[in-house]
N, C-alpha and C. Protein backbone atom coordinates (compact mmCIF):
# COMPACT_ATOMS: atom_id res chain seq x y z
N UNK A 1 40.89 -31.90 -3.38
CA UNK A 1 39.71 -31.10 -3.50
C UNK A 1 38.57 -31.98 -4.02
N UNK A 2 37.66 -31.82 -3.24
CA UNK A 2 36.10 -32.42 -3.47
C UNK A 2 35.43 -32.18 -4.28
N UNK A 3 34.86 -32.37 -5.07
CA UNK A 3 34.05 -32.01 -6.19
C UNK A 3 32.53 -32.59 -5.86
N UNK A 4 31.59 -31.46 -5.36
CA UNK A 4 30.26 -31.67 -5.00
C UNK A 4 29.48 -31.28 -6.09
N UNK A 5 28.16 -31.87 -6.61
CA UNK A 5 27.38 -31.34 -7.61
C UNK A 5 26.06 -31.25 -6.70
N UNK A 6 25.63 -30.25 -7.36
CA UNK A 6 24.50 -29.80 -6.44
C UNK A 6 23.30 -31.20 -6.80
N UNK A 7 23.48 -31.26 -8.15
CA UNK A 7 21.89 -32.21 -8.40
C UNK A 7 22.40 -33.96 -8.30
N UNK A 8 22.37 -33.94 -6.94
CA UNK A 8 22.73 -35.26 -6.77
C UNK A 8 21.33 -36.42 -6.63
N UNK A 9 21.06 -37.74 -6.81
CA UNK A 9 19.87 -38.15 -6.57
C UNK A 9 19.24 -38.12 -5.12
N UNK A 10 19.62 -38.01 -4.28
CA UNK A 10 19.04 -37.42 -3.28
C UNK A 10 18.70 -35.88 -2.86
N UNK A 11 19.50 -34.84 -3.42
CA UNK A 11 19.11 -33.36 -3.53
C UNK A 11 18.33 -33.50 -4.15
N UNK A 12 17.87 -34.35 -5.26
CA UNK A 12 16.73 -34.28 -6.49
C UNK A 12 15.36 -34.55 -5.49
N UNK A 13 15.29 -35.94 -4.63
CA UNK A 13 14.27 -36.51 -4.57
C UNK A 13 14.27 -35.27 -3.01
N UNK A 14 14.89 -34.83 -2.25
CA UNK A 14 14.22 -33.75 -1.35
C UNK A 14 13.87 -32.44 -1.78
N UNK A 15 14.08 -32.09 -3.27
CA UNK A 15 13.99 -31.49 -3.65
C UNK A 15 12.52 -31.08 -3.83
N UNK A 16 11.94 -32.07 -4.47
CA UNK A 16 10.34 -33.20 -5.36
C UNK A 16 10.42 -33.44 -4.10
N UNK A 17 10.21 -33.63 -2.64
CA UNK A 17 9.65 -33.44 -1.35
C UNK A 17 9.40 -32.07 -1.14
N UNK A 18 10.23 -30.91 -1.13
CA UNK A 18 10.14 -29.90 -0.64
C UNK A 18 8.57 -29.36 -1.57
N UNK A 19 9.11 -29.65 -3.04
CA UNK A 19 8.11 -28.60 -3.74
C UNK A 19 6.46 -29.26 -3.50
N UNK A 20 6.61 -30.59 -3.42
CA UNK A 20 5.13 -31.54 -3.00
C UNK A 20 4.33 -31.43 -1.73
N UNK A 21 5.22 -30.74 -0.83
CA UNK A 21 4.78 -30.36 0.75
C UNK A 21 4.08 -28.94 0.54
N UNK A 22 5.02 -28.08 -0.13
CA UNK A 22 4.49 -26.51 -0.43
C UNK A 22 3.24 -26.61 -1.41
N UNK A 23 3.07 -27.58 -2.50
CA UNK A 23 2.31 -27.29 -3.29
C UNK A 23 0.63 -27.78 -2.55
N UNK A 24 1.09 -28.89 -2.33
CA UNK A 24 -0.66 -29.38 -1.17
C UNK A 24 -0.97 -28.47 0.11
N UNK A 25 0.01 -27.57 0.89
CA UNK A 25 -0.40 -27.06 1.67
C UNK A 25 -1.06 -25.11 1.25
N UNK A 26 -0.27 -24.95 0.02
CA UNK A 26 -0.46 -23.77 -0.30
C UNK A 26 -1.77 -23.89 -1.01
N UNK A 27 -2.72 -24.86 -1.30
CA UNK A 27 -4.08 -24.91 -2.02
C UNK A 27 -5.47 -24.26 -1.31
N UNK A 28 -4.87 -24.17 -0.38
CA UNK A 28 -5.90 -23.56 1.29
C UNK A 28 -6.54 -22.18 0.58
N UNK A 29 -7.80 -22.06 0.68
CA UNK A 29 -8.16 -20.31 0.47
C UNK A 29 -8.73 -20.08 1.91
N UNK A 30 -7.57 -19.00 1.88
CA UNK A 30 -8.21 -17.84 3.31
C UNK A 30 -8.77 -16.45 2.66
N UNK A 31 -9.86 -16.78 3.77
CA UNK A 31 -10.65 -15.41 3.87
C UNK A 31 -10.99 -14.76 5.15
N UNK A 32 -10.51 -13.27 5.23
CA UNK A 32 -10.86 -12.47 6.26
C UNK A 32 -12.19 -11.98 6.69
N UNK A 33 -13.09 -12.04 7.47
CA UNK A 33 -13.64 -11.64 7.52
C UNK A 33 -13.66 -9.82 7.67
N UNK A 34 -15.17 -9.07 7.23
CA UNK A 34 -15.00 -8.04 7.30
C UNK A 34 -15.45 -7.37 8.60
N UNK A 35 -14.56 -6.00 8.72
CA UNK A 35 -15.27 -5.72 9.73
C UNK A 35 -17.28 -5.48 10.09
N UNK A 36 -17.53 -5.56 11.60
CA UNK A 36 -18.98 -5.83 11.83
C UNK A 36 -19.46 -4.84 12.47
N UNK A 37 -20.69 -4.02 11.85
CA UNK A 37 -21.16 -3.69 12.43
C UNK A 37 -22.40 -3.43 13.35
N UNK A 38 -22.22 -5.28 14.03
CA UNK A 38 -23.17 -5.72 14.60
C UNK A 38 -22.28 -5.61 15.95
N UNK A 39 -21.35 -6.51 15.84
CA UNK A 39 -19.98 -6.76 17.06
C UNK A 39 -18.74 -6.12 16.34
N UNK A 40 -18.69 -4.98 16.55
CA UNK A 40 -17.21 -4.48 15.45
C UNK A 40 -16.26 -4.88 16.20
N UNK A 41 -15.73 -5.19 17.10
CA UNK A 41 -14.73 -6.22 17.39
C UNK A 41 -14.04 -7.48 17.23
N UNK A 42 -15.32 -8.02 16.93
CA UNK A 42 -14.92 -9.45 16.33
C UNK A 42 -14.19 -9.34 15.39
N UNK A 43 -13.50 -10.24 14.94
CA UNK A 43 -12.51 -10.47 13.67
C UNK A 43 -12.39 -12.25 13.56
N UNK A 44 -11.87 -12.33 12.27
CA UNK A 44 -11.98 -13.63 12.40
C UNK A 44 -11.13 -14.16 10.60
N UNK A 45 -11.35 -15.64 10.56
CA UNK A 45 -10.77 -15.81 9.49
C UNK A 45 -11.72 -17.38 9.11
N UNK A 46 -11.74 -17.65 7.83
CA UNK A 46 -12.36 -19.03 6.85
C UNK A 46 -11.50 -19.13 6.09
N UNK A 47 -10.86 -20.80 6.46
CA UNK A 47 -10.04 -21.24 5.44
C UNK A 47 -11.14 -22.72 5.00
N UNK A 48 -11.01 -22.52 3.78
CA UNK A 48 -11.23 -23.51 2.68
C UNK A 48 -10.74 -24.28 2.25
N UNK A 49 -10.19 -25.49 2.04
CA UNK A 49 -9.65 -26.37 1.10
C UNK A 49 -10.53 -27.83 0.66
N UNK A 50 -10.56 -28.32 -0.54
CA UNK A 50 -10.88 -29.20 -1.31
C UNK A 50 -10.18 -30.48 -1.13
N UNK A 51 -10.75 -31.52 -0.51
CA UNK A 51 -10.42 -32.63 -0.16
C UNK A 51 -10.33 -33.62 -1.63
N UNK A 52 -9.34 -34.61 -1.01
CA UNK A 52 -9.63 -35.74 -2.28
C UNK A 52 -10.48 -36.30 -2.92
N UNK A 53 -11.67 -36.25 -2.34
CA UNK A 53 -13.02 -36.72 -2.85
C UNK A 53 -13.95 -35.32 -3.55
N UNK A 54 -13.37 -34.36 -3.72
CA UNK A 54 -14.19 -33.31 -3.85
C UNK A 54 -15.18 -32.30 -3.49
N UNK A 55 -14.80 -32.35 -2.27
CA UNK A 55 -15.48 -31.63 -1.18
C UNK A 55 -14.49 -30.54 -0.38
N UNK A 56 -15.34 -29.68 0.21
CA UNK A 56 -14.50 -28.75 0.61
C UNK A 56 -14.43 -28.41 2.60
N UNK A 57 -13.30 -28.48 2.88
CA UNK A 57 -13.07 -28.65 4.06
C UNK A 57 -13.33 -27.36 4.43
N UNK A 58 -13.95 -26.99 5.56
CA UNK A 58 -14.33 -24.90 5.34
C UNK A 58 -14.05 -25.19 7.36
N UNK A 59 -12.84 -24.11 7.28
CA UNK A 59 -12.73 -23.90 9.21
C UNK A 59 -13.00 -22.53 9.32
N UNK A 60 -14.00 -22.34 9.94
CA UNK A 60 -13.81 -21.02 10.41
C UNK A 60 -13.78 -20.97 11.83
N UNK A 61 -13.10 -19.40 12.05
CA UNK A 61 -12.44 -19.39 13.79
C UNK A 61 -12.37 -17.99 13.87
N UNK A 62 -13.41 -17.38 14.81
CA UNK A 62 -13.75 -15.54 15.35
C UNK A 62 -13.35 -15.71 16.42
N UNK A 63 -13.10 -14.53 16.76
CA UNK A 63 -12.82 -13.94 18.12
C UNK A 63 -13.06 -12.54 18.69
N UNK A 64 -13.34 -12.57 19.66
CA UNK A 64 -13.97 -11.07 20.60
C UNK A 64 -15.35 -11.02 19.79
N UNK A 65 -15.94 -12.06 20.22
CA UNK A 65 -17.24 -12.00 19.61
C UNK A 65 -18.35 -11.47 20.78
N UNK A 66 -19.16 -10.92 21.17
CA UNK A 66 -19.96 -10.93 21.83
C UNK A 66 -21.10 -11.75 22.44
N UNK A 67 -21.22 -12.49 23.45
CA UNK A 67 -22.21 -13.63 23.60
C UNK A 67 -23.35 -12.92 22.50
N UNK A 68 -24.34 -13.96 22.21
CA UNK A 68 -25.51 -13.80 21.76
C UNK A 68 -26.55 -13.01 22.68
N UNK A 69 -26.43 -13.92 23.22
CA UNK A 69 -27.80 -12.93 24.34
C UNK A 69 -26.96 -11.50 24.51
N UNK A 70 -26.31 -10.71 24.38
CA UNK A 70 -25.82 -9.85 24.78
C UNK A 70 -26.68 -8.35 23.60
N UNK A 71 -27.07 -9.28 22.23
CA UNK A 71 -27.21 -8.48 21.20
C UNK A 71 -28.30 -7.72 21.20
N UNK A 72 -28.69 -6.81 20.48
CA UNK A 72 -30.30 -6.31 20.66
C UNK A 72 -30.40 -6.66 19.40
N UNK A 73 -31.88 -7.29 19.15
CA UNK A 73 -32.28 -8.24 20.03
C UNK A 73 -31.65 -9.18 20.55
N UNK A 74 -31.59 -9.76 21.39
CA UNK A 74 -30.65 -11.09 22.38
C UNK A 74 -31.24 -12.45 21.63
N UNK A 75 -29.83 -13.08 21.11
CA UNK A 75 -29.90 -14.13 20.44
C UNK A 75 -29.67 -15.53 21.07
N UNK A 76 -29.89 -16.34 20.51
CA UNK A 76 -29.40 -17.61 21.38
C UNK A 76 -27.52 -18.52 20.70
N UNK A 77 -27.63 -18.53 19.64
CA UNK A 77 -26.60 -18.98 19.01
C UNK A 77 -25.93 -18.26 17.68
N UNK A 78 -24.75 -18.36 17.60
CA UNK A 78 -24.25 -17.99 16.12
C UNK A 78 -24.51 -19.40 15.29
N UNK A 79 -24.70 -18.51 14.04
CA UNK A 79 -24.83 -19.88 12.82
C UNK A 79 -24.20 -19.25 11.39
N UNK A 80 -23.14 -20.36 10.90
CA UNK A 80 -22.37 -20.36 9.71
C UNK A 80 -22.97 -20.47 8.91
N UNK A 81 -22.97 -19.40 7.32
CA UNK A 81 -24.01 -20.11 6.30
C UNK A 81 -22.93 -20.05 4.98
N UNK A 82 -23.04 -20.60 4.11
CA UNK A 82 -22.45 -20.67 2.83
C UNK A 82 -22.81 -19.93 2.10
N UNK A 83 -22.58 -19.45 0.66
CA UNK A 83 -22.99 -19.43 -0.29
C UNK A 83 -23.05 -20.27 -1.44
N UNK A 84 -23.50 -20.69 -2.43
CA UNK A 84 -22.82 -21.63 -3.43
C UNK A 84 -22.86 -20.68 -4.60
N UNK A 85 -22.46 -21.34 -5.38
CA UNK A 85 -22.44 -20.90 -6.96
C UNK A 85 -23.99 -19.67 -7.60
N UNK A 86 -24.66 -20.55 -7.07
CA UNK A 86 -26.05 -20.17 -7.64
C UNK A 86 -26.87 -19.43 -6.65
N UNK A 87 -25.70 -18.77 -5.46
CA UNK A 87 -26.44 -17.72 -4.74
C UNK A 87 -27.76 -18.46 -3.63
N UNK A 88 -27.45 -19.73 -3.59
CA UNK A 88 -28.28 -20.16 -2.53
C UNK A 88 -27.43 -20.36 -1.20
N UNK A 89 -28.11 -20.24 -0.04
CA UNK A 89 -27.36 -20.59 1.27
C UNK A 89 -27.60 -21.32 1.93
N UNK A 90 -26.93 -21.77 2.80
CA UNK A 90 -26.27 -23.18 2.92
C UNK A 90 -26.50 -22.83 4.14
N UNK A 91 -26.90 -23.97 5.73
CA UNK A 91 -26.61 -23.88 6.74
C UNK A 91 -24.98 -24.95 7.18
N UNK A 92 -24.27 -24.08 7.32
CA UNK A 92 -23.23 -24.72 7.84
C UNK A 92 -23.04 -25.53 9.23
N UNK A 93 -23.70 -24.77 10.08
CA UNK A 93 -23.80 -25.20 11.19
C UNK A 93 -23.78 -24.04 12.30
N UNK A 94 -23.85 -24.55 13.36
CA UNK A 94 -23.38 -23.41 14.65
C UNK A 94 -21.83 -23.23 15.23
N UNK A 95 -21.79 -22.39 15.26
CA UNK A 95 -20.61 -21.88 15.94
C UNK A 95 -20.21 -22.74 17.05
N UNK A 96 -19.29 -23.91 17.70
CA UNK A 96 -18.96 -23.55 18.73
C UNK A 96 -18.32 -22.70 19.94
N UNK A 97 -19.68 -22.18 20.52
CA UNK A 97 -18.47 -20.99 21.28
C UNK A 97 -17.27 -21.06 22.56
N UNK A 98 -16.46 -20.71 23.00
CA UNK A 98 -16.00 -20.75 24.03
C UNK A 98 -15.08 -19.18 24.44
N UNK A 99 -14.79 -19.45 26.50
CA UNK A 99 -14.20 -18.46 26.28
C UNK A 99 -12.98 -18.68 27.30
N UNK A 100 -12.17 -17.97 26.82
CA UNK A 100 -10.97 -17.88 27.56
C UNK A 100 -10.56 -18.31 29.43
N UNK A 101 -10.00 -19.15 29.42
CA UNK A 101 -9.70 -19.48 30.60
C UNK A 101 -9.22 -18.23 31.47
N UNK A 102 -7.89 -17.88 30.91
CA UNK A 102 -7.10 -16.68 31.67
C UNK A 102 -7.51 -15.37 31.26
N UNK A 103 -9.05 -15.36 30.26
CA UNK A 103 -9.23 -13.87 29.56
C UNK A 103 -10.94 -13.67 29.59
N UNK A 104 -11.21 -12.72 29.32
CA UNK A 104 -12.83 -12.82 28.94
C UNK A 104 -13.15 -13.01 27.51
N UNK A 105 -12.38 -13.32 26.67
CA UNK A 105 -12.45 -13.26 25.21
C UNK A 105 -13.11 -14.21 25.14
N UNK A 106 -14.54 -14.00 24.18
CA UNK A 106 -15.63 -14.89 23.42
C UNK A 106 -15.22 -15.37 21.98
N UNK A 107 -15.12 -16.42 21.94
CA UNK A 107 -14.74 -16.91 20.70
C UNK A 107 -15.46 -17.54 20.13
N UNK A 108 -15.87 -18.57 19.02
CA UNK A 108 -16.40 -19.42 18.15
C UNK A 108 -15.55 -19.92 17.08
N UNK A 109 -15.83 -21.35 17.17
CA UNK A 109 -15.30 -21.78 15.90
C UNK A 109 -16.42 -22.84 15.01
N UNK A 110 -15.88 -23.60 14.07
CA UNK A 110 -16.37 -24.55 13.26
C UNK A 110 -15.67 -25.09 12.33
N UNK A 111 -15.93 -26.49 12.28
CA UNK A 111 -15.55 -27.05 11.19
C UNK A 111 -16.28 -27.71 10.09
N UNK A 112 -16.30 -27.76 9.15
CA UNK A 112 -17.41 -28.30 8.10
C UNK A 112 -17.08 -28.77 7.33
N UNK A 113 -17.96 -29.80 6.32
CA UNK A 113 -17.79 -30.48 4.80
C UNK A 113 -18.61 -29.83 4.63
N UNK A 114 -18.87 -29.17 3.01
CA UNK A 114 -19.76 -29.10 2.22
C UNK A 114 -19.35 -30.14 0.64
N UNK A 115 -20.25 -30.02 -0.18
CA UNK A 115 -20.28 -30.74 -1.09
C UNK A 115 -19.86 -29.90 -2.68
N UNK A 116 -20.63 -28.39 -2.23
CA UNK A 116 -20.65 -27.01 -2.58
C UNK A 116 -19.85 -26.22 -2.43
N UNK A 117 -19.27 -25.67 -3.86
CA UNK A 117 -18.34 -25.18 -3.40
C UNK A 117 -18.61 -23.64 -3.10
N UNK A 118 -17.95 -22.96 -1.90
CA UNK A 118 -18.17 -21.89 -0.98
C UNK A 118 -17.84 -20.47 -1.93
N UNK A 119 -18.54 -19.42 -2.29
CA UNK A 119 -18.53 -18.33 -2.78
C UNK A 119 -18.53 -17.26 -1.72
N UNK A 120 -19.06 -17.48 -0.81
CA UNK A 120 -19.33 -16.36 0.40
C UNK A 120 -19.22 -16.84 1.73
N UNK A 121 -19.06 -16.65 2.61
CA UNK A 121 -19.63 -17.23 4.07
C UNK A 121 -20.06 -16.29 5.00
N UNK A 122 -21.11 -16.09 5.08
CA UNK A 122 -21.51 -15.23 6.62
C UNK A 122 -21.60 -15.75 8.13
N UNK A 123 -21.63 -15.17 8.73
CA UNK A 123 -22.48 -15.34 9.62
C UNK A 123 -23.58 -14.51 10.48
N UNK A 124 -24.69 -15.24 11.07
CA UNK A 124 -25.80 -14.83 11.75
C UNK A 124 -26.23 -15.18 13.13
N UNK A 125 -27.34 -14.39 14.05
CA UNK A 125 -27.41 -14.81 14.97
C UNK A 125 -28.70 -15.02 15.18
N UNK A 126 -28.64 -16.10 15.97
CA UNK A 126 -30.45 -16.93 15.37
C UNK A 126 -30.94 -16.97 17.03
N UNK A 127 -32.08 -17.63 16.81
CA UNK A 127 -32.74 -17.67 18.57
C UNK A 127 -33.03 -18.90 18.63
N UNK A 128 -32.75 -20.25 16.87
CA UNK A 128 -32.87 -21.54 17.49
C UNK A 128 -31.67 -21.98 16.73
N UNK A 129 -30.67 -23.35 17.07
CA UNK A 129 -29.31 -23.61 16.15
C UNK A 129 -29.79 -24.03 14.75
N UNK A 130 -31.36 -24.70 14.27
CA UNK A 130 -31.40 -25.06 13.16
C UNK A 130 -31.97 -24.48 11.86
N UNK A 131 -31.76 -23.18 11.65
CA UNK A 131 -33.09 -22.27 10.98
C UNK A 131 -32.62 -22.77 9.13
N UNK A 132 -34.07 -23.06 9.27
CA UNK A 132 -33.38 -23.37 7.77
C UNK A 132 -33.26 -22.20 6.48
N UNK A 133 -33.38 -20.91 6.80
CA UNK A 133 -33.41 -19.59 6.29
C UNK A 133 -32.01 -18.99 7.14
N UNK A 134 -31.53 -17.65 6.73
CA UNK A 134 -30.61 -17.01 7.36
C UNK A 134 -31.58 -16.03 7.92
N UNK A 135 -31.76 -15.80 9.22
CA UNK A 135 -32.12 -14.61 9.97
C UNK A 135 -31.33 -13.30 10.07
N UNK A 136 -31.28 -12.28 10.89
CA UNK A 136 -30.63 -11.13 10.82
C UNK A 136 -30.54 -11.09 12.30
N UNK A 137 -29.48 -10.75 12.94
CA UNK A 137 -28.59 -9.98 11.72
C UNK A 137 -27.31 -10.51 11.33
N UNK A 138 -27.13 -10.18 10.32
CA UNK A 138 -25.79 -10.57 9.63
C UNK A 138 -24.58 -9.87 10.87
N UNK A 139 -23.85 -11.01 11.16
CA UNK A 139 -22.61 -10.24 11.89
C UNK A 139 -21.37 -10.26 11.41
N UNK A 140 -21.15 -11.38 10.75
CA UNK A 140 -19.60 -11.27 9.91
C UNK A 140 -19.93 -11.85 8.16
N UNK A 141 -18.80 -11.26 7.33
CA UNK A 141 -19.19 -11.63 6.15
C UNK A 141 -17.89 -12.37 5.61
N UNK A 142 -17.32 -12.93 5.31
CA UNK A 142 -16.40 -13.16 4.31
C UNK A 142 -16.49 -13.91 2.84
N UNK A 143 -15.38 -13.01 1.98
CA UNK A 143 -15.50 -13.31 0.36
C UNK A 143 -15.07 -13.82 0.10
């Protein structure tokens, strides 16, 4: 009869792998967006995480969004904005949109650095990609 011990030095060190994989990937903040009642279809999600240098990696990714021009008034682009700490907003950037090969589904995504760290994120639909204000209307919000 064999005599196995569970805490052997290799159960130890995959052990201190397992918990080091879960702990860096579980640091992510997701946020749902809420429902819209600009495009109440859309839905979508912003994940956040804080890079090694101190900055924050921010993806956001909607779907069943409605083209812009489609809106009243008819817009030209979606645009991501931040919040920071001190309630100022941030242009994140524009949405890239695309749509479904095999579907009609309108989507958008983005990826971003900020420096700032993110309290809110909306989004808006503008008539040029660079506004340095947030226009209206607000179509998605997340907290």
């Amino acid at each position: 009869m064999k005599n196995y011990t569970l805490l052997t030095p290799a159960y130890f060190v995959r052990l201190m792998l397992l918990m080091a994989i879960v702990l860096t990937t579980s640091c992510a903040k997701k946020m749902a967006f809420q429902t819209s009642t600009v495009v109440p279809t859309a839905e979508g999600r912003v994940k956040i995480k804080k890079d090694n240098n101190g900055n924050y990696a921010i993806s956001v990714k909607v779907t069943h969004l409605a083209p812009p021009d489609r809106l009243t008034p008819p817009k030209k682009v979606y645009i991501a904005w931040l919040v920071t700490e001190n309630e100022r907003a941030r242009n994140l950037g524009q949405l890239k949109s695309t749509k479904g090969f095999f579907t009609r589904k309108y989507s958008g995504s983005l990826d971003a650095v900020s420096v700032y760290k993110p309290i809110r994120i909306f989004i808006t639909a503008e008539d040029n990609p660079t506004p340095a204000f947030p226009g209206s209307p607000t179509v998605l919000t997340a907290q």
